[in-house]
C-alpha atoms as a PDB file:
ATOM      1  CA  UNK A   1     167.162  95.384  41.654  1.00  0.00           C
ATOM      2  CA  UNK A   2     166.597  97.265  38.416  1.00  0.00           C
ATOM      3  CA  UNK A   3     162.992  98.250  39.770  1.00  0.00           C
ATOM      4  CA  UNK A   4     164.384  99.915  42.555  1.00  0.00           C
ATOM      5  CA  UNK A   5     167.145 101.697  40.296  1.00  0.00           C
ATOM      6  CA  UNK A   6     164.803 103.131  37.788  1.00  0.00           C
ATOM      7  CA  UNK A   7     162.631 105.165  40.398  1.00  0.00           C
ATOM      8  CA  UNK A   8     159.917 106.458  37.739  1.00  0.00           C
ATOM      9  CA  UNK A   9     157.708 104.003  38.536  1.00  0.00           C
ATOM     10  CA  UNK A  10     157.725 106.016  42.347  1.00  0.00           C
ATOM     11  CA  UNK A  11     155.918 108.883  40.454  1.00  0.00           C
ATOM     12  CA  UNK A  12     152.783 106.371  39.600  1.00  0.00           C
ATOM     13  CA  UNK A  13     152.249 105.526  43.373  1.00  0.00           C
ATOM     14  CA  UNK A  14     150.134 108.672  44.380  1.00  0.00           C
ATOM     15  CA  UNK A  15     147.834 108.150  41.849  1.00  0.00           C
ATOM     16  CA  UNK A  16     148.079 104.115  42.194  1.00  0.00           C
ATOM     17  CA  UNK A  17     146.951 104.928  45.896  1.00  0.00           C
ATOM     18  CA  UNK A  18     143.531 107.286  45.085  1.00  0.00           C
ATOM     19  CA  UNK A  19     142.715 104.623  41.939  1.00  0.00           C
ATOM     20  CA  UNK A  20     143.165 101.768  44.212  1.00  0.00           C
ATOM     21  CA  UNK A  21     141.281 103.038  47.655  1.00  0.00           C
ATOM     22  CA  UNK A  22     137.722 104.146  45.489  1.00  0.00           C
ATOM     23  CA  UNK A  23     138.327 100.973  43.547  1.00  0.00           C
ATOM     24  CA  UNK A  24     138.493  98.385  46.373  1.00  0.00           C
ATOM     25  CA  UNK A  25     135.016 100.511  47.673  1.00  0.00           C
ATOM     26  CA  UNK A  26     133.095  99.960  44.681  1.00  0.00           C
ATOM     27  CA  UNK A  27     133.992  95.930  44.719  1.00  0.00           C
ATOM     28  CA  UNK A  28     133.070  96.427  48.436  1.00  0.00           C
ATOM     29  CA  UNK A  29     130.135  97.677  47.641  1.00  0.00           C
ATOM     30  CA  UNK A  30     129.304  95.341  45.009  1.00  0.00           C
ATOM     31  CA  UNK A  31     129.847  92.530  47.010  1.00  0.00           C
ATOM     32  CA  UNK A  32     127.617  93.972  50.174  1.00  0.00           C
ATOM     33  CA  UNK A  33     124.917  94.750  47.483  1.00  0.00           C
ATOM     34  CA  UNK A  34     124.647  91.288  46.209  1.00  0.00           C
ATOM     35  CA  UNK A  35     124.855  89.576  49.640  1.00  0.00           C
ATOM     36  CA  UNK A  36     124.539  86.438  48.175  1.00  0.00           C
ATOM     37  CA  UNK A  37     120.784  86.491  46.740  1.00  0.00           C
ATOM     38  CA  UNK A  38     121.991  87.692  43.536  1.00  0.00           C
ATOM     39  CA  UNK A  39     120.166  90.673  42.077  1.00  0.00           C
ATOM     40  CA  UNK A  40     117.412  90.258  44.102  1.00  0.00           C
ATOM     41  CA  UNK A  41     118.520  93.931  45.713  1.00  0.00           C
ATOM     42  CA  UNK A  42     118.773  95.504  42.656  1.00  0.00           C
ATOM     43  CA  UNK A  43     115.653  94.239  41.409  1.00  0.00           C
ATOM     44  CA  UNK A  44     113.914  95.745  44.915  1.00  0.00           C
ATOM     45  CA  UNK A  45     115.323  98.628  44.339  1.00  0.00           C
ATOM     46  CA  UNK A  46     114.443  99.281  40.742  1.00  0.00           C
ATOM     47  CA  UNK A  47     111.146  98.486  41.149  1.00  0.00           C
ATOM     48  CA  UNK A  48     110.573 100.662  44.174  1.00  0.00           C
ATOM     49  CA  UNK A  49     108.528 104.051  43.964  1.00  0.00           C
ATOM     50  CA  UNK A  50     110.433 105.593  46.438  1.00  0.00           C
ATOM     51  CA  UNK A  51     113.978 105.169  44.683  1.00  0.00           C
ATOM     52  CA  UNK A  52     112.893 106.087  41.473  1.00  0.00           C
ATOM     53  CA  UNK A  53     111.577 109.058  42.362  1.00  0.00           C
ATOM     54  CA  UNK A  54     114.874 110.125  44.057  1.00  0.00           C
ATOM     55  CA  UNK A  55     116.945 108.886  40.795  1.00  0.00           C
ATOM     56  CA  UNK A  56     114.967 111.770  39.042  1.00  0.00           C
ATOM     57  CA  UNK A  57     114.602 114.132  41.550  1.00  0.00           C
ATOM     58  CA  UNK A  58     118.351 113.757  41.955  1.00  0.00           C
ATOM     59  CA  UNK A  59     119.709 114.049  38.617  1.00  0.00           C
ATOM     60  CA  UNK A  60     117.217 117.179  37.534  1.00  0.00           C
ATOM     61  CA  UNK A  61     118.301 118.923  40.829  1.00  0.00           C
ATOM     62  CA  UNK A  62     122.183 118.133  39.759  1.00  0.00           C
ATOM     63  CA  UNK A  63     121.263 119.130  36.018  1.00  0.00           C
ATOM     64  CA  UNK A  64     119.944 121.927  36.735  1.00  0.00           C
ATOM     65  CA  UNK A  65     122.246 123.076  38.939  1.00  0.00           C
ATOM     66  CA  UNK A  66     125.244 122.702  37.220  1.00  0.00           C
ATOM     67  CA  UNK A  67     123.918 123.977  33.613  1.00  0.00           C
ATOM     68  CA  UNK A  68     122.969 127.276  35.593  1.00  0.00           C
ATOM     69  CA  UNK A  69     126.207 127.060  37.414  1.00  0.00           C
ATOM     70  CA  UNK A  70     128.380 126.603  34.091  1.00  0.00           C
ATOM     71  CA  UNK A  71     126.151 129.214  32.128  1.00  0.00           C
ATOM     72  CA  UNK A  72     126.851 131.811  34.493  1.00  0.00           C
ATOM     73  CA  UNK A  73     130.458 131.111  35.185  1.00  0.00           C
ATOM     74  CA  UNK A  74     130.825 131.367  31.872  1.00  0.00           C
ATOM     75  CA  UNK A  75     129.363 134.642  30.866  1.00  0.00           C
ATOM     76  CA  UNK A  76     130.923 136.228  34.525  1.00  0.00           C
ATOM     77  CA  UNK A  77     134.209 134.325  32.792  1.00  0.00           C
ATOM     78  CA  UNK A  78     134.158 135.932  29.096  1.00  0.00           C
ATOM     79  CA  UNK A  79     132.605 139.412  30.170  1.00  0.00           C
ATOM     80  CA  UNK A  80     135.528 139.981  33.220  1.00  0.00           C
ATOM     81  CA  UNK A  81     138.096 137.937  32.725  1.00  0.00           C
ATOM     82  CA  UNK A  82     140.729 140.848  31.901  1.00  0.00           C
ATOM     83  CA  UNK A  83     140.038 142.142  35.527  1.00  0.00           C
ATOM     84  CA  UNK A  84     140.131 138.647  36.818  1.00  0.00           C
ATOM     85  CA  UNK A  85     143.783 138.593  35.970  1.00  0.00           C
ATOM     86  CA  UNK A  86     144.533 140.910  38.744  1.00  0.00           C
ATOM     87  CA  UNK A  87     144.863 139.298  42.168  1.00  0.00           C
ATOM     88  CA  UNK A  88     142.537 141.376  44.046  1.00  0.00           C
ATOM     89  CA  UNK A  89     139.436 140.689  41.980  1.00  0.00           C
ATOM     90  CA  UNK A  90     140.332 137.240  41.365  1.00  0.00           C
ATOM     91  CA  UNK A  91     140.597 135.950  44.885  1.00  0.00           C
ATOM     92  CA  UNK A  92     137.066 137.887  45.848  1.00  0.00           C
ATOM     93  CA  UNK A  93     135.504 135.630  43.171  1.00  0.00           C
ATOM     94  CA  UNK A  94     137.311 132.417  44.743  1.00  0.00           C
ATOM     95  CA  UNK A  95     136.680 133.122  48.268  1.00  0.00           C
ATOM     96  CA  UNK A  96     133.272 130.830  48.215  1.00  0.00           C
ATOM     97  CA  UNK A  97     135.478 127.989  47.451  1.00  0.00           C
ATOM     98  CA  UNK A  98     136.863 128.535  50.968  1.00  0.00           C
ATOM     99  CA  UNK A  99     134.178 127.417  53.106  1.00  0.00           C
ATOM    100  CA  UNK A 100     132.382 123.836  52.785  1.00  0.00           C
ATOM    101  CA  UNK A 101     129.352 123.809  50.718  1.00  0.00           C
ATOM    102  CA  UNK A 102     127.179 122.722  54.426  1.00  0.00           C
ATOM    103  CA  UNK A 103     128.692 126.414  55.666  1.00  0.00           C
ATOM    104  CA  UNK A 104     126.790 128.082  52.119  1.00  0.00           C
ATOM    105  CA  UNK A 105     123.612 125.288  53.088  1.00  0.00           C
ATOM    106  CA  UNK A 106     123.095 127.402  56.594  1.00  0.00           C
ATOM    107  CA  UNK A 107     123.854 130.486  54.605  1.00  0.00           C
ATOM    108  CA  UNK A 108     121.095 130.021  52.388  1.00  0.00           C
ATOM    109  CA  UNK A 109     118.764 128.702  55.441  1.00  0.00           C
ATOM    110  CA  UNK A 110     119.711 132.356  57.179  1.00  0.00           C
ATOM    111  CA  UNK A 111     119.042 134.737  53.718  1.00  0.00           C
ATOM    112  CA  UNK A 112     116.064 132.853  51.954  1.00  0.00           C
ATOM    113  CA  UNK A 113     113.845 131.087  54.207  1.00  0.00           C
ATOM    114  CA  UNK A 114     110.561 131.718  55.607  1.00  0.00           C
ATOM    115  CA  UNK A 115     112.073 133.337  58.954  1.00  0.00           C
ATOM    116  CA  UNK A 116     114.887 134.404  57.517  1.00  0.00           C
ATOM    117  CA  UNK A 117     116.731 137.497  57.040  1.00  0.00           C
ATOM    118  CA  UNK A 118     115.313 138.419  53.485  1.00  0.00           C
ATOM    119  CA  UNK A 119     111.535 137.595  54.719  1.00  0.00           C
ATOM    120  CA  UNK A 120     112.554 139.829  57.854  1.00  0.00           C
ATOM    121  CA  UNK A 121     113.290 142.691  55.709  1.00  0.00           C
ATOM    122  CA  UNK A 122     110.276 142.316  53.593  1.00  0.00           C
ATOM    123  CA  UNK A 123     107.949 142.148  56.668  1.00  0.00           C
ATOM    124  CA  UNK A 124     109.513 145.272  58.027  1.00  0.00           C
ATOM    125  CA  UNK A 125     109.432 147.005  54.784  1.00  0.00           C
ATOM    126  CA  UNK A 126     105.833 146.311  54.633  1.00  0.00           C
ATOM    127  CA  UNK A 127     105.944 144.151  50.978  1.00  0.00           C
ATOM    128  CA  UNK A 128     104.772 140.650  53.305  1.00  0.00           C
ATOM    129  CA  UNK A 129     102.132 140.598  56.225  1.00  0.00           C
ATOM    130  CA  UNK A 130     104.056 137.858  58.146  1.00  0.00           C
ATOM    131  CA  UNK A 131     106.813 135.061  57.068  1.00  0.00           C
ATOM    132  CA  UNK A 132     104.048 132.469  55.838  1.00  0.00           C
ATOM    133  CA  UNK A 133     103.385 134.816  52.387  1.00  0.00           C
ATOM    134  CA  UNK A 134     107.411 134.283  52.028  1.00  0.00           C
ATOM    135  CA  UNK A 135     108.111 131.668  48.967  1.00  0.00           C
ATOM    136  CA  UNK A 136     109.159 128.653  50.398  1.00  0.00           C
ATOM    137  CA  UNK A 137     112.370 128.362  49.103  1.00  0.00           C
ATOM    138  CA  UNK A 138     114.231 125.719  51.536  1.00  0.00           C
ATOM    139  CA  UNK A 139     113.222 122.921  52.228  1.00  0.00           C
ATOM    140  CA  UNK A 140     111.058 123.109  49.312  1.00  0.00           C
ATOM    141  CA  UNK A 141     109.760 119.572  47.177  1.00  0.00           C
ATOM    142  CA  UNK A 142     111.844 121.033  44.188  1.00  0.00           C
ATOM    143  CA  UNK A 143     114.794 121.466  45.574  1.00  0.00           C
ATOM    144  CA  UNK A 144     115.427 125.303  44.557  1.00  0.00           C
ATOM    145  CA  UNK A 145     117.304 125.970  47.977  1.00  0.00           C
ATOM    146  CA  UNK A 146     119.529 122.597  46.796  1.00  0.00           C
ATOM    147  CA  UNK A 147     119.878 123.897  43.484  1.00  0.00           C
ATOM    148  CA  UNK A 148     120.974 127.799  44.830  1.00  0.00           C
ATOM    149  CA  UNK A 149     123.222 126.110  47.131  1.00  0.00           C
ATOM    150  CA  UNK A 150     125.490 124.708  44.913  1.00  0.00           C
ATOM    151  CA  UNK A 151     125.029 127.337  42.367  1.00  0.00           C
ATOM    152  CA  UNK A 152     126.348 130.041  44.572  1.00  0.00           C
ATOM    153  CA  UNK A 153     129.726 127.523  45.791  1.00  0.00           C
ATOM    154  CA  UNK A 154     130.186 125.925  42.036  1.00  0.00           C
ATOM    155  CA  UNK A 155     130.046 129.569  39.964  1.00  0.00           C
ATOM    156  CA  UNK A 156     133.938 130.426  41.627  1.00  0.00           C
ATOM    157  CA  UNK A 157     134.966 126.773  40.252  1.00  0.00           C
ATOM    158  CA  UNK A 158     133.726 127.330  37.088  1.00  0.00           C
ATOM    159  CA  UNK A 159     135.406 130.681  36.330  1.00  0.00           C
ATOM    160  CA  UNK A 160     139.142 128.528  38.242  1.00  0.00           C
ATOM    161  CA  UNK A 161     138.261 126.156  35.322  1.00  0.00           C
ATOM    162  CA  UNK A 162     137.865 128.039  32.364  1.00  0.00           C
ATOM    163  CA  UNK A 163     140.112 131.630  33.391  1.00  0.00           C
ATOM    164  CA  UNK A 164     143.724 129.480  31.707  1.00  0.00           C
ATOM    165  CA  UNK A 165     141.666 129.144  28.581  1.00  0.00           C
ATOM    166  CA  UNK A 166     140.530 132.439  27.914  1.00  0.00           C
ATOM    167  CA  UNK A 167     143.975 133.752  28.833  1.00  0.00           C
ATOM    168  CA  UNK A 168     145.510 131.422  26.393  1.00  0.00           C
ATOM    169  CA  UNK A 169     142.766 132.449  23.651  1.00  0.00           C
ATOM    170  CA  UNK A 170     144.888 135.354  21.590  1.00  0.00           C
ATOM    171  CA  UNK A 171     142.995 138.615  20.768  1.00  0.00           C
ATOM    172  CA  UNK A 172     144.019 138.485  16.992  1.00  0.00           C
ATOM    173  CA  UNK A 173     141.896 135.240  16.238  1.00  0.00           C
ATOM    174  CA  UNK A 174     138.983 137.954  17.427  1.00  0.00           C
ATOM    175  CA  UNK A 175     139.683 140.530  15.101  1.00  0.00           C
ATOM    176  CA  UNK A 176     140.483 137.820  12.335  1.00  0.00           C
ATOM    177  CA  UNK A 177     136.603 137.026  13.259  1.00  0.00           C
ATOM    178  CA  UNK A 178     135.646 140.493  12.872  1.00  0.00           C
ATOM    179  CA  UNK A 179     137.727 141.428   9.894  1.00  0.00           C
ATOM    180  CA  UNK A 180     135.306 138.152   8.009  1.00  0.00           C
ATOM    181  CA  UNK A 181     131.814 140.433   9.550  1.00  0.00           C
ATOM    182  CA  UNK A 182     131.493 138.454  12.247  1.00  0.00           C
ATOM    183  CA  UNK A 183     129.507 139.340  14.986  1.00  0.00           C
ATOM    184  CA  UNK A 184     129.495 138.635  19.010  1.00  0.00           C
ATOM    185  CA  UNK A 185     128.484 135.076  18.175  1.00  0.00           C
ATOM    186  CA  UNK A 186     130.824 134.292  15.686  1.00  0.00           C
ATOM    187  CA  UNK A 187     133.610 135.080  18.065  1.00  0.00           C
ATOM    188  CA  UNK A 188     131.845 132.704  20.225  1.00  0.00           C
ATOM    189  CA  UNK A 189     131.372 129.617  18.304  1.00  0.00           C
ATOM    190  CA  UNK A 190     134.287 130.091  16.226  1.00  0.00           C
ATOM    191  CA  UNK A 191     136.908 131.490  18.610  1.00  0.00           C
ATOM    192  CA  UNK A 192     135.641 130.458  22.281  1.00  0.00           C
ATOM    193  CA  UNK A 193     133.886 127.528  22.010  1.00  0.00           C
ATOM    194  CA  UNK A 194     136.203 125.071  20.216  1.00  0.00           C
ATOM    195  CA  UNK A 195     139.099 125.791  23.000  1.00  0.00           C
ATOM    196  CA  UNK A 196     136.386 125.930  26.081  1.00  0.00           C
ATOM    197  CA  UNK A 197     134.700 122.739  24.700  1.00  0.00           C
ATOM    198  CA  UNK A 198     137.034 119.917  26.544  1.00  0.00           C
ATOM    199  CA  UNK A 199     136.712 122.370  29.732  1.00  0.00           C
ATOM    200  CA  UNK A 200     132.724 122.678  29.843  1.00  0.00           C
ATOM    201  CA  UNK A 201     132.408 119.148  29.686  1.00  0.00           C
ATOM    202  CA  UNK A 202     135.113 118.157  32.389  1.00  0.00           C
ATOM    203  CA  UNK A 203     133.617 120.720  34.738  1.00  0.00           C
ATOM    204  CA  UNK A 204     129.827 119.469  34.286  1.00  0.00           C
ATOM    205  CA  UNK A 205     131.572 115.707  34.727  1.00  0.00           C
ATOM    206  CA  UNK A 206     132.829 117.361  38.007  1.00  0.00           C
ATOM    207  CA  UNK A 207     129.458 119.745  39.415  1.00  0.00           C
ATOM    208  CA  UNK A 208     127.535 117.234  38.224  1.00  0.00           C
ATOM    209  CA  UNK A 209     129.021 114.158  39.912  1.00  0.00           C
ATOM    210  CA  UNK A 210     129.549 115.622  42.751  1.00  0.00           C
ATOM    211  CA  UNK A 211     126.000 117.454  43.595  1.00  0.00           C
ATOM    212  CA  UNK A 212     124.545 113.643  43.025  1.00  0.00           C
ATOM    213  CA  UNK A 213     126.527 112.263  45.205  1.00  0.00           C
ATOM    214  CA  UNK A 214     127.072 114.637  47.741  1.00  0.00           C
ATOM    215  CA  UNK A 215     124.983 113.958  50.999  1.00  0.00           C
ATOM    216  CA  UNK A 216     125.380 117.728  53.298  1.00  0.00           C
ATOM    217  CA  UNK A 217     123.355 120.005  51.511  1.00  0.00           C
ATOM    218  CA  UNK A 218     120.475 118.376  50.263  1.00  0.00           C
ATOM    219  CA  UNK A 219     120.802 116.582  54.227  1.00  0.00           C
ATOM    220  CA  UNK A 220     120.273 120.263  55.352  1.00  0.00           C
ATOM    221  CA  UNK A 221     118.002 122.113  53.435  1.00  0.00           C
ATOM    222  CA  UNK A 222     116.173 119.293  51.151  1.00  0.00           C
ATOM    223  CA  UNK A 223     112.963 118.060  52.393  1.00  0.00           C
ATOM    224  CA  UNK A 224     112.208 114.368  53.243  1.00  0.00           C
ATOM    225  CA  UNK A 225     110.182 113.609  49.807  1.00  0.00           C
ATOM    226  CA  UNK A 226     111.832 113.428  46.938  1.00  0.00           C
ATOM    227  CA  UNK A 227     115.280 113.207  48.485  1.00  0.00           C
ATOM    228  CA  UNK A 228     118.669 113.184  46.826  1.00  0.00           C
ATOM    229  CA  UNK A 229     119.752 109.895  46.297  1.00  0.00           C
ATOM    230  CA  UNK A 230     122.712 110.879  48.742  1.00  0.00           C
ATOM    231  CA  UNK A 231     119.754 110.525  51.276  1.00  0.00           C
ATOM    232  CA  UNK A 232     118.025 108.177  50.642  1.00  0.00           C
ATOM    233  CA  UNK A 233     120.874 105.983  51.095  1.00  0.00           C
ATOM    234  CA  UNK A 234     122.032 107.094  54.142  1.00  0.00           C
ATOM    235  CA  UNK A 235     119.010 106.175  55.342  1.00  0.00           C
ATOM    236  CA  UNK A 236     118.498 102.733  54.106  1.00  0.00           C
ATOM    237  CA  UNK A 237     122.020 102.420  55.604  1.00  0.00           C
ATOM    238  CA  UNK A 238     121.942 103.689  59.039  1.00  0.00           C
ATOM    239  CA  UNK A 239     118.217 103.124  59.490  1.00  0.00           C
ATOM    240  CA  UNK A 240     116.759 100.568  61.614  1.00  0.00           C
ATOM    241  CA  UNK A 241     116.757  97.207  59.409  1.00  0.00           C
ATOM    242  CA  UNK A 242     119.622  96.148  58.603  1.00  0.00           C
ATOM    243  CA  UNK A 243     118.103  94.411  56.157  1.00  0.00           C
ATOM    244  CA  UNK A 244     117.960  97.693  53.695  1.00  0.00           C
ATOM    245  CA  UNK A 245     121.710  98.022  54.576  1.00  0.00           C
ATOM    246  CA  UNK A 246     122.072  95.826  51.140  1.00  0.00           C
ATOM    247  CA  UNK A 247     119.574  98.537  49.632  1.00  0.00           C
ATOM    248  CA  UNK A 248     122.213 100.957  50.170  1.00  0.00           C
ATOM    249  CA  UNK A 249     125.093 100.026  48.408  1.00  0.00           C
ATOM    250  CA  UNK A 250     123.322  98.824  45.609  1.00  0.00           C
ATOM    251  CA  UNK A 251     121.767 102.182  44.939  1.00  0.00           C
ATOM    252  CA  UNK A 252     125.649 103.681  45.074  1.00  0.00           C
ATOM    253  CA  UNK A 253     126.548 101.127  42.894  1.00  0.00           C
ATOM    254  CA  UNK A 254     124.065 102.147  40.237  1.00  0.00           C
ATOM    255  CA  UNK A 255     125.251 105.854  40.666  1.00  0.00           C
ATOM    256  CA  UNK A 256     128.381 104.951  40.197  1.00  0.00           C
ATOM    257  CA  UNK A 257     127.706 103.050  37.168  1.00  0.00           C
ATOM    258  CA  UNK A 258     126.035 106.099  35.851  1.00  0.00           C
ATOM    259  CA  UNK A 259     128.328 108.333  36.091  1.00  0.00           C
ATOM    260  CA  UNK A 260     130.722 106.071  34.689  1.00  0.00           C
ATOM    261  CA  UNK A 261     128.845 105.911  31.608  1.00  0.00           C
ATOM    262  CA  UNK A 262     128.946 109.337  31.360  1.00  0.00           C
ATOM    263  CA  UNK A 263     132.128 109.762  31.931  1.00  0.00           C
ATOM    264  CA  UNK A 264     132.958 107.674  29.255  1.00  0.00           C
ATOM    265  CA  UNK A 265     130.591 109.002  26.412  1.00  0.00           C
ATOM    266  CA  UNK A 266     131.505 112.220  27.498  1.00  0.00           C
ATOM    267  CA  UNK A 267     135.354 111.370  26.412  1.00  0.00           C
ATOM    268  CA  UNK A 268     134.344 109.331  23.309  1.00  0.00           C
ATOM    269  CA  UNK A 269     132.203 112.636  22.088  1.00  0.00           C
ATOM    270  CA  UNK A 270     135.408 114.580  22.776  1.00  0.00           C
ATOM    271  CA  UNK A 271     138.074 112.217  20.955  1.00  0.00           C
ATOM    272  CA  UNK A 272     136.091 111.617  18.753  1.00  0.00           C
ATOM    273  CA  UNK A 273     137.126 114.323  16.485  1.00  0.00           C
ATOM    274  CA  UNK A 274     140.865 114.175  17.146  1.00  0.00           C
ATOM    275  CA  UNK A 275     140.780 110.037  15.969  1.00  0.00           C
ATOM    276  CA  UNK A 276     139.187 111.832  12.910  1.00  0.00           C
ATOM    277  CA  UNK A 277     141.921 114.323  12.256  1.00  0.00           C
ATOM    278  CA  UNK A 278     144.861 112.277  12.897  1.00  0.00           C
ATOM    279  CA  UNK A 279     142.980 109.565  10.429  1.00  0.00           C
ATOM    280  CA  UNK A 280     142.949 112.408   7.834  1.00  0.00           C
ATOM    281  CA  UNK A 281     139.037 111.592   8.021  1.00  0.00           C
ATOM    282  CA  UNK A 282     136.356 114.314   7.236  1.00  0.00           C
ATOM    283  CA  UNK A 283     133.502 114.768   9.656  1.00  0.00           C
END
């Protein structure tokens, strides 16, 4: 058969496979979510306290994380990345990216909570009376121990991400930007920016989607109200009733929707401006 002789369609099939798998678990899901009363789920869940005050607890704790984690990856990035192209220096950077993020959850639980190993040395240093003047910084209703947790494991990603582009960025377009009297920030926005552009916003897609989703950490070291949305379904689906089982899917459903939609105006910013320039169009 001539399908079988032209075997480039075999290169397609790994990607087929992980397009097809999440695909078949979001119409899954959408089917279990409607359960045939309609919308009536989404509708609960909407109008419920409880879930809308993980949606926003959620997506500040994943904001913020991942802004801090790009704006610091990004300054360790520009300021070192000549040493980074030496192996030594570059694999201490990437050696977080070793363990899973529940290993840097219990690592965060050992250096920064109440009892922990910082409070310890404080108490024996004489700054704290006991461990209950210690900030409460696990466990905590605004999710800083979350939002340290994944900045610590996502800064190493970050500078993985955006290392190729600076080592593809060519020193003379800097001292073109210098011989005009630029300063440090013209060699930003002129130079660095336009190539890192594309790259920021893939790896906030990426931190981002993934610390709202993700169930470990916030599981570990988040407290019970406001939980991550990660949580909050878990529960609904392995709770008691099996009646909030529906509850569940639909709230992964709208997540998923959401970050599809971001996704999406995230690429239509981005190609935006290339449609322009092949068009011959001015901004």
């Amino acid at each position: 058969m001539k399908l079988f002789k032209n075997r480039t369609f075999l290169l397609f099939l790994p990607a087929s496979i992980f397009l097809i798998i999440p695909f078949y678990g979001f119409i899954h899901a959408v089917i279990q979510s409607i359960g045939g009363e309609g919308l009536a789920h989404y509708e609960e869940i909407l109008n419920s306290e409880r879930f809308l005050s993980s949606v926003w607890f959620s997506i500040r704790t994943s904001g913020i994380a991942t802004i801090v984690s790009i704006i610091l990856g990004l300054g360790f990035t520009k300021w070192f990345h000549p040493l980074l192209t030496k192996t030594s220096p570059r694999l201490m950077v990437w050696i977080p990216m070793l363990f899973p993020h529940f290993v840097w959850g219990y690592m965060v639980i050992l250096i920064l909570s109440e009892t922990g190993w910082t409070a310890q040395a404080f108490i024996a240093a004489g700054w704290l009376e006991d461990t209950s003047h210690f900030p409460v910084w696990t466990r905590d209703p605004q999710g800083i121990g979350i939002i340290i947790t994944y900045v610590w494991k996502e800064i190493p990603l970050v500078i993985l991400l955006l290392l190729p582009v600076y080592a593809s960025i060519h020193p003379e377009y800097y001292a073109l930007v210098d011989s005009l009297g630029g300063n440090a920030w013209h060699r930003f926005t002129t130079v660095d920016l336009p190539n890192l552009l594309p790259v920021l916003v893939e790896s906030f897609l990426i931190i981002f989607s993934f610390t709202l989703a993700a169930y470990e950490v916030p599981a570990l070291i988040g407290t019970t109200f406001p939980e991550m949305i990660s949580v909050l379904g878990y529960e609904w689906f392995y709770g008691s009733s099996w009646e909030d089982r529906p509850l569940a899917f639909a709230a992964m459903v709208l997540t998923s929707l959401f970050l599809l939609g971001l996704t999406l105006i995230s690429y239509y910013g981005l190609s935006r401006p290339k449609w322009r320039a092949m068009r011959g169009d001015r901004p």
